[in-house]
Protein backbone atom coordinates (compact mmCIF):
# COMPACT_ATOMS: atom_id res chain seq x y z
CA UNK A 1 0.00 0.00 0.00
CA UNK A 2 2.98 2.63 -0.11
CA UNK A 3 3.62 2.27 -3.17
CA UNK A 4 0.03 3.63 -3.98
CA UNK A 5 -0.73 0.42 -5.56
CA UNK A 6 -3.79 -1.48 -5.77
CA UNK A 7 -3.82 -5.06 -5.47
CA UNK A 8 -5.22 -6.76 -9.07
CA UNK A 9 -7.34 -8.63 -7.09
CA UNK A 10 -9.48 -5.83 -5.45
CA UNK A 11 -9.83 -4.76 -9.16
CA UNK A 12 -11.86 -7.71 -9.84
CA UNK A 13 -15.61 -7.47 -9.73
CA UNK A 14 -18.16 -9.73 -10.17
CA UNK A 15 -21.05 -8.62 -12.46
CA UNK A 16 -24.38 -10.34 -11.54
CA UNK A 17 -27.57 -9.97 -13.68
CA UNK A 18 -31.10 -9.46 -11.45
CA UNK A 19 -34.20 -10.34 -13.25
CA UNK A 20 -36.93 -7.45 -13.36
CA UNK A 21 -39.97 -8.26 -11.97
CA UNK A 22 -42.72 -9.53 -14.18
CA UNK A 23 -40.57 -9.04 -17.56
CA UNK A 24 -40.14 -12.01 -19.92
CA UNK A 25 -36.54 -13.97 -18.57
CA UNK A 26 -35.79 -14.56 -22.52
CA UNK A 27 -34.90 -10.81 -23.01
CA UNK A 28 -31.90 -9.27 -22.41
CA UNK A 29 -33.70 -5.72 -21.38
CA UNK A 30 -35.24 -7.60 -18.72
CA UNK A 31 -32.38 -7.76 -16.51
CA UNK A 32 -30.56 -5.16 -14.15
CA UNK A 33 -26.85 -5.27 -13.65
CA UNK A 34 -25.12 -5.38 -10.55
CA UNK A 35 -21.35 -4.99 -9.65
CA UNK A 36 -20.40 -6.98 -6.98
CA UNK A 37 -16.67 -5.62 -5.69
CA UNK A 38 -14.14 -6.56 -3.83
CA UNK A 39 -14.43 -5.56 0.28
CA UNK A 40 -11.06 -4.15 0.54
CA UNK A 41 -11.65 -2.46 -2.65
CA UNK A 42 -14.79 -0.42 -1.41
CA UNK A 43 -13.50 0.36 2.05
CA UNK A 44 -10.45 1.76 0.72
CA UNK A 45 -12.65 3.74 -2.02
CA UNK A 46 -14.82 5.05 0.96
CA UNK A 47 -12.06 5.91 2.72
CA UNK A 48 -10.22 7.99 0.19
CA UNK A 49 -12.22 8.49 -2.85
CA UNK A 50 -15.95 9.73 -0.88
CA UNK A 51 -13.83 11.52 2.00
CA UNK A 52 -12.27 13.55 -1.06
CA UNK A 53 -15.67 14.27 -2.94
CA UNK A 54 -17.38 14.93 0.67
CA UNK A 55 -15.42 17.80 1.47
CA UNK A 56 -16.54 19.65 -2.08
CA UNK A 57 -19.74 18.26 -2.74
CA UNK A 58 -21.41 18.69 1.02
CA UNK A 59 -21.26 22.74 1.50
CA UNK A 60 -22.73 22.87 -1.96
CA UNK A 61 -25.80 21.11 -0.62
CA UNK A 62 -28.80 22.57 1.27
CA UNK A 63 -29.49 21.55 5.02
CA UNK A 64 -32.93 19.77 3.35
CA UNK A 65 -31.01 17.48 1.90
CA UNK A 66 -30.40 14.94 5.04
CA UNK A 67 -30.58 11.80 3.36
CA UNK A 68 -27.48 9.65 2.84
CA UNK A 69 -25.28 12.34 4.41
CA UNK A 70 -23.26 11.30 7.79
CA UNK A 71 -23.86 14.36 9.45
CA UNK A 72 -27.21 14.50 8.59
CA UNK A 73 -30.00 11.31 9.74
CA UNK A 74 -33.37 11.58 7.66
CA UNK A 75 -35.53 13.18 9.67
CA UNK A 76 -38.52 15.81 9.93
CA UNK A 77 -37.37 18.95 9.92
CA UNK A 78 -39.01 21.28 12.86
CA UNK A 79 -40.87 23.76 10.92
CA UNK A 80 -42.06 22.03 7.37
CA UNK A 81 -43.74 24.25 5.33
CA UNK A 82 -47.67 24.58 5.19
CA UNK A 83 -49.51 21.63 4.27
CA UNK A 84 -46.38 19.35 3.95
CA UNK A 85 -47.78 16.92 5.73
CA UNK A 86 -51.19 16.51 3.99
CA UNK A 87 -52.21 14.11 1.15
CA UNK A 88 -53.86 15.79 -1.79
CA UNK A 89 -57.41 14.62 -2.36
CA UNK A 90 -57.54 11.23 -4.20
CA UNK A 91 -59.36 11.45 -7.73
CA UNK A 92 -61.53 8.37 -8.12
């Protein structure tokens, strides 16, 4: 790790295809891709790469924006704005 080298094997990843729900198995749209990566890989990424882009990226955003922030737990803010909490009137 000093020589700022990653290991080839934390480059590897593991690409895994999810069927969608309901969608016909026999076509290739019906699929989502997921990356599976290595664990050393994405702590080290976490550590270096998102502690990087945190420090520009989180002044930039607005104190409303609490989800998936560490600082910040999803919550109700103390003084929503009229009406935020009220359903609009179903059309039937």
């Amino acid at each position: 790790m000093r020589q700022l080298k990653i290991p080839k094997i934390w480059r590897r990843a593991l690409v895994v295809a999810i069927p969608k729900p309901e969608k016909p198995l026999g076509d290739p749209k019906s699929y989502s891709p997921i990356t599976l990566l290595c664990v050393p890989f994405k702590i080290l990424e976490r550590r270096l790469i998102y502690a990087r882009v945190e420090t520009i990226t989180d002044p930039q955003l607005p104190q409303e924006q609490a989800g998936f922030r560490p600082v910040f737990p999803t919550r109700v803010f103390p003084n929503p704005k009229p009406g935020f909490f009220q359903r609009p009137n179903p059309v039937f």
